[in-house]
C-alpha atoms as a PDB file:
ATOM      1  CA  UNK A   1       0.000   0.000   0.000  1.00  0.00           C
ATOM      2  CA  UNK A   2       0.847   3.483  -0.953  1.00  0.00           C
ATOM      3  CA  UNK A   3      -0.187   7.496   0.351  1.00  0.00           C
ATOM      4  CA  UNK A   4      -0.587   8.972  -2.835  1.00  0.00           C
ATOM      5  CA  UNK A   5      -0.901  13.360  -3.026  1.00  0.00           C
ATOM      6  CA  UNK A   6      -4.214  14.019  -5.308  1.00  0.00           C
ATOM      7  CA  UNK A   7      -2.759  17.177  -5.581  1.00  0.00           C
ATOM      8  CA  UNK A   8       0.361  15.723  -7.810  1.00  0.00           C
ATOM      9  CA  UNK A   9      -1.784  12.436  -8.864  1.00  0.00           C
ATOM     10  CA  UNK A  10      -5.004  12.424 -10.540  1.00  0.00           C
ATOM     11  CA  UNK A  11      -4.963   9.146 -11.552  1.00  0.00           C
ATOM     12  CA  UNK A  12      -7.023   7.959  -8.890  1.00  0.00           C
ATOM     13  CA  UNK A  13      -9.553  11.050  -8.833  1.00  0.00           C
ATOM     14  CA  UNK A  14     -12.329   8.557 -11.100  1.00  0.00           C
ATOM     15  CA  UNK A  15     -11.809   6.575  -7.656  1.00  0.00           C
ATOM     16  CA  UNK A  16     -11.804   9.085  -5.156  1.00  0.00           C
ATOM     17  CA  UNK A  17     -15.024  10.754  -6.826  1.00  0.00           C
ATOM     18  CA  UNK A  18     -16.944   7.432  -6.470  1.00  0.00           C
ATOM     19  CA  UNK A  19     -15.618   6.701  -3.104  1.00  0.00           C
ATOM     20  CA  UNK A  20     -16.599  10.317  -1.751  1.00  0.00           C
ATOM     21  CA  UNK A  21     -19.898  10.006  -3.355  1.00  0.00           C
ATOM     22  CA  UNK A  22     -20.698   6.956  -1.683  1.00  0.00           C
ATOM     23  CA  UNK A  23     -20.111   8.295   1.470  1.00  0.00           C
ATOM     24  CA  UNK A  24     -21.330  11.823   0.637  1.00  0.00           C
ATOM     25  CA  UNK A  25     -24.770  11.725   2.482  1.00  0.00           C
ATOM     26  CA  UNK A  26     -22.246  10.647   5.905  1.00  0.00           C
ATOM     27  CA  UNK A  27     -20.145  13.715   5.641  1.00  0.00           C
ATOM     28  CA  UNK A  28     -23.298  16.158   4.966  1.00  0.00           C
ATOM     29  CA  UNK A  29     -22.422  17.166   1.569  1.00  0.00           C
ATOM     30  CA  UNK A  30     -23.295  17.041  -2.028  1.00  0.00           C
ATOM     31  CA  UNK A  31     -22.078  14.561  -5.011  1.00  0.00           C
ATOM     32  CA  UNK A  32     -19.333  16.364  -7.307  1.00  0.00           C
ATOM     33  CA  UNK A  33     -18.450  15.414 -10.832  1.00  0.00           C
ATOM     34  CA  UNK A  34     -14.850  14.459 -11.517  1.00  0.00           C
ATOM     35  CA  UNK A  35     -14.655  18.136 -13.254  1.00  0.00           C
ATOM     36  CA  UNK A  36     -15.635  19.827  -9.555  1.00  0.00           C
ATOM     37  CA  UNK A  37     -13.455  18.012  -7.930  1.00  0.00           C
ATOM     38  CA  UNK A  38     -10.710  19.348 -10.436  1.00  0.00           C
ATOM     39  CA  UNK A  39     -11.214  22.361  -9.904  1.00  0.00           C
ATOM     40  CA  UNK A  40     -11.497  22.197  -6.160  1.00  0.00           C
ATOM     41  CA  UNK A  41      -7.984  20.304  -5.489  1.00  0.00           C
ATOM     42  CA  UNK A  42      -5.975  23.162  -7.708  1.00  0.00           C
ATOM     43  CA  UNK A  43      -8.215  25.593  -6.174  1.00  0.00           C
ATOM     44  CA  UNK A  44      -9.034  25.156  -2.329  1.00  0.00           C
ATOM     45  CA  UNK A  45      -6.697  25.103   0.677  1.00  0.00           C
ATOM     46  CA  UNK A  46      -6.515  21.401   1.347  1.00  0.00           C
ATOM     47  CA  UNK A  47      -4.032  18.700   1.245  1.00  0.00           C
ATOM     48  CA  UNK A  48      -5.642  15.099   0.219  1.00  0.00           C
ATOM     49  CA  UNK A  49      -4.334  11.976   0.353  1.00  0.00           C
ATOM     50  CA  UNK A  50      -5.576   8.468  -0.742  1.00  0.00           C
ATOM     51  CA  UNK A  51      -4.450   5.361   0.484  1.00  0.00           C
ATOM     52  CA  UNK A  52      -3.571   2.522  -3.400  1.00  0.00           C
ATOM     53  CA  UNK A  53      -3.110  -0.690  -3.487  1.00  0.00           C
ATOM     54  CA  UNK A  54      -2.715  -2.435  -6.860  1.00  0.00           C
ATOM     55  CA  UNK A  55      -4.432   0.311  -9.129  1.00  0.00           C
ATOM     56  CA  UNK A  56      -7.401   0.162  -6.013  1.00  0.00           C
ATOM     57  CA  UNK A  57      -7.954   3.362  -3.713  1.00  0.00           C
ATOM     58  CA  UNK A  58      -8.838   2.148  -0.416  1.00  0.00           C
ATOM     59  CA  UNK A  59      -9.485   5.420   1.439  1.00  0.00           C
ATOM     60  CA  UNK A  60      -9.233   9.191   1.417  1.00  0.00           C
ATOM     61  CA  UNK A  61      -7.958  11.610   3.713  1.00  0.00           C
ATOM     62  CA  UNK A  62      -8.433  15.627   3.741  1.00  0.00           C
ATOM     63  CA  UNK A  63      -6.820  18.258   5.908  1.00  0.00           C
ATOM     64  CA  UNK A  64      -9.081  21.574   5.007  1.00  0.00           C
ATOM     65  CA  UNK A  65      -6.512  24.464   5.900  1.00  0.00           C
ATOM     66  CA  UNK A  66      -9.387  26.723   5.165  1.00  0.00           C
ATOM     67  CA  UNK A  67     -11.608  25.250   7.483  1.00  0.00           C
ATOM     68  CA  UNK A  68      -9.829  25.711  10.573  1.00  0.00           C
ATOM     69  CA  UNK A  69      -7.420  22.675   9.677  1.00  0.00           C
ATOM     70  CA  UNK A  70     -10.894  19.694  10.072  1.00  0.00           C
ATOM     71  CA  UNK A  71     -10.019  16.569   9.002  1.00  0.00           C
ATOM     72  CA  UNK A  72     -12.268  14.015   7.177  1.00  0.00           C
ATOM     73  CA  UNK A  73     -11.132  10.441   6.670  1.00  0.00           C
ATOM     74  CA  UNK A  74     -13.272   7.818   4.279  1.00  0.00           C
ATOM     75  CA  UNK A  75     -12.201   4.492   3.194  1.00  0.00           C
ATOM     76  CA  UNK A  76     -13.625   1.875   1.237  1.00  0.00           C
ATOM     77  CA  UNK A  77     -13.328  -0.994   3.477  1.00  0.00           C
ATOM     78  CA  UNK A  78     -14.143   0.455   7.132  1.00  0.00           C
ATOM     79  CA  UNK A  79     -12.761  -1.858  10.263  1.00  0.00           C
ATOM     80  CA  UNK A  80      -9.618  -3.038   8.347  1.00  0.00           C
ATOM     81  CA  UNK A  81      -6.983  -0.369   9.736  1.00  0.00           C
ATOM     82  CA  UNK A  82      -7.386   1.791   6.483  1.00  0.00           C
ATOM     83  CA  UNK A  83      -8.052   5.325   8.911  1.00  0.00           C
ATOM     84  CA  UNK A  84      -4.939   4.432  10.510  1.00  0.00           C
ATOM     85  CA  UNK A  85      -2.676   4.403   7.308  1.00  0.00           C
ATOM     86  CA  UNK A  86      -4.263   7.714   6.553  1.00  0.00           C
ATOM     87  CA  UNK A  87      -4.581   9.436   9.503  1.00  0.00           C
ATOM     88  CA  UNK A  88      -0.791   9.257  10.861  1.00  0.00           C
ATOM     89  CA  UNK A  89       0.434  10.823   7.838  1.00  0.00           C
ATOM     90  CA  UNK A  90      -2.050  13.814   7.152  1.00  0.00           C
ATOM     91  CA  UNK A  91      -1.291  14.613  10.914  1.00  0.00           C
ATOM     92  CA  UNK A  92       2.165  14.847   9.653  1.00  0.00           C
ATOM     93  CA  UNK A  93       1.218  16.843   6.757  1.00  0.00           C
ATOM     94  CA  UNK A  94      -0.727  19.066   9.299  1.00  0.00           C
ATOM     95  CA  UNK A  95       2.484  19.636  11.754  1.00  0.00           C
ATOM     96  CA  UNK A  96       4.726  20.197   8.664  1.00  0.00           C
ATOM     97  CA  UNK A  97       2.035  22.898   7.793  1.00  0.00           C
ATOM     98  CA  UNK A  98       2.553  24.771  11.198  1.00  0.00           C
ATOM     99  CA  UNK A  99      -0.979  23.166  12.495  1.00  0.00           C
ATOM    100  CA  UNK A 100      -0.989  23.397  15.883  1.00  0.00           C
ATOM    101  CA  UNK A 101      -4.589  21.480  16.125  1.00  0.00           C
ATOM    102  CA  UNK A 102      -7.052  19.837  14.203  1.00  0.00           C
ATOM    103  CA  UNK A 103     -10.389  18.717  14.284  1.00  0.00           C
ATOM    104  CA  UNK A 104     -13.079  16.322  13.204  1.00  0.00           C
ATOM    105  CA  UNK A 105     -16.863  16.031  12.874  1.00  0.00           C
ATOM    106  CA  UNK A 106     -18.436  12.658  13.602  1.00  0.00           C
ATOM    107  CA  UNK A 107     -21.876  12.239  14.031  1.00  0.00           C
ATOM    108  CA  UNK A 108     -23.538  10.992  16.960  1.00  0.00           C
ATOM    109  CA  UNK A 109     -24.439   7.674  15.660  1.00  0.00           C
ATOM    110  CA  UNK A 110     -21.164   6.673  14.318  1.00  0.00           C
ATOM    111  CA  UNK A 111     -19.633   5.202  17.019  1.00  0.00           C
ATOM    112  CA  UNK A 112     -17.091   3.310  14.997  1.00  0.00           C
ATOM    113  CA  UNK A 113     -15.986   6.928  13.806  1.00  0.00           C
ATOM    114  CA  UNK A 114     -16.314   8.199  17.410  1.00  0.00           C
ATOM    115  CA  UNK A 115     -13.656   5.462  18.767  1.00  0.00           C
ATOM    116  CA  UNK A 116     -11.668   5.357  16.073  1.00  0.00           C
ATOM    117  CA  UNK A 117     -10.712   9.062  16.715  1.00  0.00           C
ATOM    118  CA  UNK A 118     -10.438   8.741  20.652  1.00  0.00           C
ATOM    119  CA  UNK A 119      -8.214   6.025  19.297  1.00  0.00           C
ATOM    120  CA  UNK A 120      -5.656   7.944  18.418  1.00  0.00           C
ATOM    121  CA  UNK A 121      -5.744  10.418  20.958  1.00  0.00           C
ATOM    122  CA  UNK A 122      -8.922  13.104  19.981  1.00  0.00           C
ATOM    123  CA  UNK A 123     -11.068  14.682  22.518  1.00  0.00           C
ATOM    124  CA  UNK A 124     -14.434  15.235  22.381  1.00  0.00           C
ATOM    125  CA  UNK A 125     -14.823  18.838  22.953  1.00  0.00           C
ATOM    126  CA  UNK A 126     -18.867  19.597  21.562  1.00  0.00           C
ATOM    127  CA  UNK A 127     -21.938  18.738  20.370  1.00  0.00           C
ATOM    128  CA  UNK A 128     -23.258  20.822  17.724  1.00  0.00           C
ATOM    129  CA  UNK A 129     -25.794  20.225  14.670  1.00  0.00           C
ATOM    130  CA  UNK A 130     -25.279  20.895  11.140  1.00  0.00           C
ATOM    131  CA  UNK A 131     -27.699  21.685   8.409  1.00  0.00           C
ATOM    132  CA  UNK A 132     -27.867  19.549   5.458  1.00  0.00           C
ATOM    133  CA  UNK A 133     -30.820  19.519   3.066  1.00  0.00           C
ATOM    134  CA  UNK A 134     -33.160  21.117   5.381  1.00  0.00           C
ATOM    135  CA  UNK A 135     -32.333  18.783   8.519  1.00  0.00           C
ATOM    136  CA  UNK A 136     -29.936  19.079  11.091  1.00  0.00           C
ATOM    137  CA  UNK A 137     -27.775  16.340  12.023  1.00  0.00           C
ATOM    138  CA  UNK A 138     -26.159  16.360  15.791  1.00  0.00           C
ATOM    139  CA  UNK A 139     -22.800  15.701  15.336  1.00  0.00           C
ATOM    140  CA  UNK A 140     -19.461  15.504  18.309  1.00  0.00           C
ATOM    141  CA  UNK A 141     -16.304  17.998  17.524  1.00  0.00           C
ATOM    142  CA  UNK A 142     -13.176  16.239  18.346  1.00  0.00           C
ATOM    143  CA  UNK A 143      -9.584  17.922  18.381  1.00  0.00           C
ATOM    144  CA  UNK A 144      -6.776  16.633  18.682  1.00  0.00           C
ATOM    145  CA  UNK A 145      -3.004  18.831  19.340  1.00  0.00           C
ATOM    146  CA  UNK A 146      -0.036  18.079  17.347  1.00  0.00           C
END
């Protein structure tokens, strides 16, 4: 297996589009095309990383320097230690970037999300809802310092 930088790879971004549309309803957003998502990696403050093996992407990682440095983690095989081989080294990426925290939203009924991140040493610091499509969804805030 292999981190791979989206922003220097695209090979994978037919992947990562299907992958993050399958899980898009989870992190509270809309579907993209593989032309929005483009765009967005040249444009937006982020640093993404996706976890290959053998032409495959297993999982995604993104550290969103515009939004106060969150962190959202989705893999295609959940429970197989896929977070783990993404998470260590976008927390790297994130200290090399002068991070001093980050943070992630999990919602309340995701408790394999919720202990993966105590896991590896993030706090649960909130509760707070977010709106998507006309319905809020509680969600937990947990930070972590680097």
């Amino acid at each position: 297996m292999k981190i791979i930088d989206f922003k220097k790879n695209e090979k994978f971004l037919k992947q990562y589009v299907s992958l993050r549309n399958k899980y898009a309803n989870l992190l509270l957003t809309k579907k993209v095309t593989l032309k929005e998502t483009k765009n967005w990696i040249k444009k937006a403050a982020v640093e993404i990383r996706g976890l290959v093996q053998n032409q495959e992407l297993l999982g995604v990682v993104i550290l969103y320097l515009d939004k106060n440095k969150e962190i959202t983690i989705f893999v295609k095989k959940p429970g197989r230690g896929l977070g783990e081989r993404l998470l260590l080294p976008i927390e790297r990426v994130a200290r090399a970037k002068k991070c001093h925290t980050v943070w992630a939203r999990v919602l309340t009924n995701n408790i394999p999300a919720q202990k993966f991140f105590e896991k590896y040493g993030y706090k649960k610091r909130k509760v707070t809802g977010k709106n998507f499509q006309g319905k809020i969804y509680r969600s937990l805030i947990y930070t972590k310092k680097l």
